[in-house]
Protein backbone atom coordinates (compact mmCIF):
# COMPACT_ATOMS: atom_id res chain seq x y z
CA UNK A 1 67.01 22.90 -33.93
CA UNK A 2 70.75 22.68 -33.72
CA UNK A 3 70.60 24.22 -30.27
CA UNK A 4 68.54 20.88 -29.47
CA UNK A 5 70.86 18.47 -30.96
CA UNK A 6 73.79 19.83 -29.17
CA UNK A 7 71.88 19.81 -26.14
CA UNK A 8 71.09 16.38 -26.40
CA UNK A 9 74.43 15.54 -28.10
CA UNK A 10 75.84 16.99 -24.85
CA UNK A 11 73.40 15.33 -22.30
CA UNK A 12 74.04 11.32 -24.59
CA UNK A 13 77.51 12.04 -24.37
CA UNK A 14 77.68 13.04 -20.27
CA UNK A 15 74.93 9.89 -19.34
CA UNK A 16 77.64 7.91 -21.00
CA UNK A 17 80.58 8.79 -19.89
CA UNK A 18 79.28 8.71 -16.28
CA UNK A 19 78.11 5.21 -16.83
CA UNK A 20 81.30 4.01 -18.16
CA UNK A 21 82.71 6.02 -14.75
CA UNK A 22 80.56 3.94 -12.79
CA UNK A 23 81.79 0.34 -14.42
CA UNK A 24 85.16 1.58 -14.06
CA UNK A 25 84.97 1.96 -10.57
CA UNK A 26 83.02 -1.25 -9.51
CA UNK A 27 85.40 -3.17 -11.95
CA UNK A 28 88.35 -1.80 -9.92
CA UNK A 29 86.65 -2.93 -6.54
CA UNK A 30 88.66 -5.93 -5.36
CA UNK A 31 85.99 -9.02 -4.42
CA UNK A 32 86.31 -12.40 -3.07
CA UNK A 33 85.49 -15.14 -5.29
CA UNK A 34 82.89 -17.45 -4.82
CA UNK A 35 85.46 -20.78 -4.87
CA UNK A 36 88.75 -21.01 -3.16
CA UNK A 37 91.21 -20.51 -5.59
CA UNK A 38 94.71 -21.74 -5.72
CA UNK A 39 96.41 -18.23 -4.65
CA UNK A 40 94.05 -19.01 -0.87
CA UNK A 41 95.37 -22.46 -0.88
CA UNK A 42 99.32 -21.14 -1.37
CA UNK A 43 98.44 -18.43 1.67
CA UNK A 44 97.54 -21.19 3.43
CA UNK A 45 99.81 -23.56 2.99
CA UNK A 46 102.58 -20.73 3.79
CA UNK A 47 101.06 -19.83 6.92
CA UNK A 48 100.93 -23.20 8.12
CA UNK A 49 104.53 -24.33 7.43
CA UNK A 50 105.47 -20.42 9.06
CA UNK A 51 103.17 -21.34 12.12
CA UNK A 52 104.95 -24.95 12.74
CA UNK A 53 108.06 -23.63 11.77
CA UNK A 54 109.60 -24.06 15.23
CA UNK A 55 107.74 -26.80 16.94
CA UNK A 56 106.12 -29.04 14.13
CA UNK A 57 102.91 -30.14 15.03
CA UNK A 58 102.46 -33.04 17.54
CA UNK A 59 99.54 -35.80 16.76
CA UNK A 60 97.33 -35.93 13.99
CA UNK A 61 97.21 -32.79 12.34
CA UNK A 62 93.62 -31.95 10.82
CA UNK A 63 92.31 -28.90 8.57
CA UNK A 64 88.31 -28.30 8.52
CA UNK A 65 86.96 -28.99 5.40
CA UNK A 66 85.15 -25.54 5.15
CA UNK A 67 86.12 -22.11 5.90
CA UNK A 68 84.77 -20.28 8.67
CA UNK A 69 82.92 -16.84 9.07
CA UNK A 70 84.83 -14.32 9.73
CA UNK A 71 83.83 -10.82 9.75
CA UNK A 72 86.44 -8.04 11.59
CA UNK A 73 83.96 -5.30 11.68
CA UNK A 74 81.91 -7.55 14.17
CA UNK A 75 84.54 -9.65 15.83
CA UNK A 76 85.01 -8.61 19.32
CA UNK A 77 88.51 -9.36 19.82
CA UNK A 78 89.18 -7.88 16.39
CA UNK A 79 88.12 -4.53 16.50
CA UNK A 80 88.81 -1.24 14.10
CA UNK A 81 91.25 0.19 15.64
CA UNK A 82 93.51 -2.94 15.87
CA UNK A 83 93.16 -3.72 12.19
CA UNK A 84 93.96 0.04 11.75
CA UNK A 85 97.11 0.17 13.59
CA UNK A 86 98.40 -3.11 11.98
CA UNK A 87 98.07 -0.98 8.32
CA UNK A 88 95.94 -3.13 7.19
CA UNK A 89 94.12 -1.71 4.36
CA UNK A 90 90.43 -0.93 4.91
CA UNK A 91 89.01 -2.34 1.65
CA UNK A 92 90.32 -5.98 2.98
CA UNK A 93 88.16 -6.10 6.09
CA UNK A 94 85.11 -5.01 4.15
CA UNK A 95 85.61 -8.22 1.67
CA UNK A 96 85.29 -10.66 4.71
CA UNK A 97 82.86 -8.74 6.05
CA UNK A 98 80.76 -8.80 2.65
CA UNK A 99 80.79 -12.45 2.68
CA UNK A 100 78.30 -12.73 5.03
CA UNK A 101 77.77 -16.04 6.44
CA UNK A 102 78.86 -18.01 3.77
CA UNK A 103 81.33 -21.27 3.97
CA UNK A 104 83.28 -22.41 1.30
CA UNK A 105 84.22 -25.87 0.82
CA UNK A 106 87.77 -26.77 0.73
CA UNK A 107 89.15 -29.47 -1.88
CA UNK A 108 92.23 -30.19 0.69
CA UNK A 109 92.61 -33.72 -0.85
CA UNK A 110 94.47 -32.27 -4.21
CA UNK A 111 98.34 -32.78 -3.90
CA UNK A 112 97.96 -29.34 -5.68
CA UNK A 113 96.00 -27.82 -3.07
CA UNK A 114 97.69 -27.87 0.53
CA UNK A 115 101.44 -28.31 0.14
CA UNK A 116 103.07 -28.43 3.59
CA UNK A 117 105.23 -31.20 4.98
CA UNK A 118 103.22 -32.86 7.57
CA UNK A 119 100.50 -35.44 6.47
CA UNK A 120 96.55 -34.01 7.17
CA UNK A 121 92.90 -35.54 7.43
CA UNK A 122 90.29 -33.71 6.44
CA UNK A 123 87.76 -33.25 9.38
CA UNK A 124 84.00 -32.21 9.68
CA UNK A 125 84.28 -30.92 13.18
CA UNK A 126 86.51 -31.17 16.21
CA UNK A 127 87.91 -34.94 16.25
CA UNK A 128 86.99 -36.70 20.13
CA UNK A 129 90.12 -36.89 20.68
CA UNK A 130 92.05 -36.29 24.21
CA UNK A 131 93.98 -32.58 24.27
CA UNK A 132 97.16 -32.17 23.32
CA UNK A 133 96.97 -35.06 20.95
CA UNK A 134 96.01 -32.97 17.67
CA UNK A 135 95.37 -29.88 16.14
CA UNK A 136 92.79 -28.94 13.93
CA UNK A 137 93.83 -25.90 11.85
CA UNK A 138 90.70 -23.83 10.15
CA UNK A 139 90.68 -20.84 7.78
CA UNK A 140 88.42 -18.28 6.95
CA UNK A 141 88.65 -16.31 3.52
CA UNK A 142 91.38 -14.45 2.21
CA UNK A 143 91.05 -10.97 1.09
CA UNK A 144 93.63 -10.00 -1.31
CA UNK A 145 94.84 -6.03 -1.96
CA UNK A 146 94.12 -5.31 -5.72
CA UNK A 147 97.81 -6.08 -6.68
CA UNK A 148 97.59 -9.23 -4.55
CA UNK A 149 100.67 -8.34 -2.44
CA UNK A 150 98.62 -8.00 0.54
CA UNK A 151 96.25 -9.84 2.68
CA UNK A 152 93.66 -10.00 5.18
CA UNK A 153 92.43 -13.64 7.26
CA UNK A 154 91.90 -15.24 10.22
CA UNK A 155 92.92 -18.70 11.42
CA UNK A 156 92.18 -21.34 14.61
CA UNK A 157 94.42 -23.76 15.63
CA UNK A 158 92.17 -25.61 18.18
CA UNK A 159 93.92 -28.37 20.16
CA UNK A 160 92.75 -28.01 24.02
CA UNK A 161 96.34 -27.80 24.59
CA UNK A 162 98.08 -24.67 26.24
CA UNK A 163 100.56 -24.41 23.46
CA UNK A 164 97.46 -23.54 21.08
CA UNK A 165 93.64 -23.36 21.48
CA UNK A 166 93.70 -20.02 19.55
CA UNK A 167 92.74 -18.27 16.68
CA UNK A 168 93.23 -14.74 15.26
CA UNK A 169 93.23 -12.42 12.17
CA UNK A 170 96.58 -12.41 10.00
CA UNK A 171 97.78 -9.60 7.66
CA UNK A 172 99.82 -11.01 5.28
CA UNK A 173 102.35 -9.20 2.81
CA UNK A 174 104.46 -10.21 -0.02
CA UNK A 175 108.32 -9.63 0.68
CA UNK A 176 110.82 -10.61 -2.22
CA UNK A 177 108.42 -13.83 -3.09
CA UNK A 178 107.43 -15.18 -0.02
CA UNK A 179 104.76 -14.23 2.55
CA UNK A 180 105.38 -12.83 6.20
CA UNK A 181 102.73 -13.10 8.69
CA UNK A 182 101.86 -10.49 11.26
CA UNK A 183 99.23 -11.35 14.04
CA UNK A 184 96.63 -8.33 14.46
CA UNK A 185 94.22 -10.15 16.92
CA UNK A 186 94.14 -13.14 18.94
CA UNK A 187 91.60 -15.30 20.77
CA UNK A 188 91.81 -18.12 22.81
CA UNK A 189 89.72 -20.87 23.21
């Protein structure tokens, strides 16, 4: 009878420690959240004043009120080998691509939210507007790294302009407190 207990002592004691394995390991699996949070909205903002940086934009500036699909492991101009050789790390494309195709409202109005210099409208869809005379900036998600130094989006800056028109995925890293920006795929429109 002892033989039994320790057997089953043995076979508890395994069952349980590979569950709590298990946990471990989806706990540690970075996720997107299902709201934009305020650490999206700083990424944002950040890439927007670094994208205007030399030639603020002209017209009415808009941002869609949603963000967009965007899923690397399908986008054409975006493929695997580009995201590779940019070191972006795999588990980032697999978030976006895990979303599906899901849109998440943005809450752009909040003084909190988007904090760049220029003054915005939000906008549904692409204003009627003649080209050249606005730009209409649109996100998708952001995937962060685990340590959130890192990240993973793509962006559209549609105008029907030839200064802009295109869109494209962005790695993003943290350097000494402040994001850089390095373009990994481009499309135009």
């Amino acid at each position: 009878m002892t033989m039994k207990r320790s057997a089953l002592l043995f076979a508890t004691t395994s069952a349980v420690l590979a569950i709590s394995f298990f946990i471990l390991v989806l706990a540690r699996v970075a996720h997107i959240p299902s709201t934009i949070r305020d650490e999206e909205y700083g990424l944002y903002s950040d890439w927007t004043k670094s994208h205007f940086a030399k030639n603020p934009p002209q017209g009415q500036l808009y941002l869609l009120n949603r963000s967009f699909k965007f899923n690397p492991l399908e986008q054409s101009a975006c493929n695997p080998t580009n995201i590779e050789k940019a070191g972006v790390p795999k588990s980032l494309p697999r978030q976006l691509s895990d979303l599906g195709d899901a849109e998440y409202l943005f809450d752009i109005n909040s003084p909190t939210r988007m904090r760049i210099p220029w003054k915005y409208a939000s906008a549904e869809v692409s204003p009627n507007q003649p080209p050249g005379t606005f730009h209409l900036l649109a996100f998708s998600r952001v995937a962060f790294s685990r340590n959130h130094r890192e990240a993973f989006f793509a962006v559209s800056d549609a105008c029907a302009a030839a200064e802009c028109g295109r869109g494209g995925a962005v790695y993003a890293r943290m350097n000494q407190g402040a994001w850089t920006f390095q373009s990994v795929c481009t499309w135009v429109y």
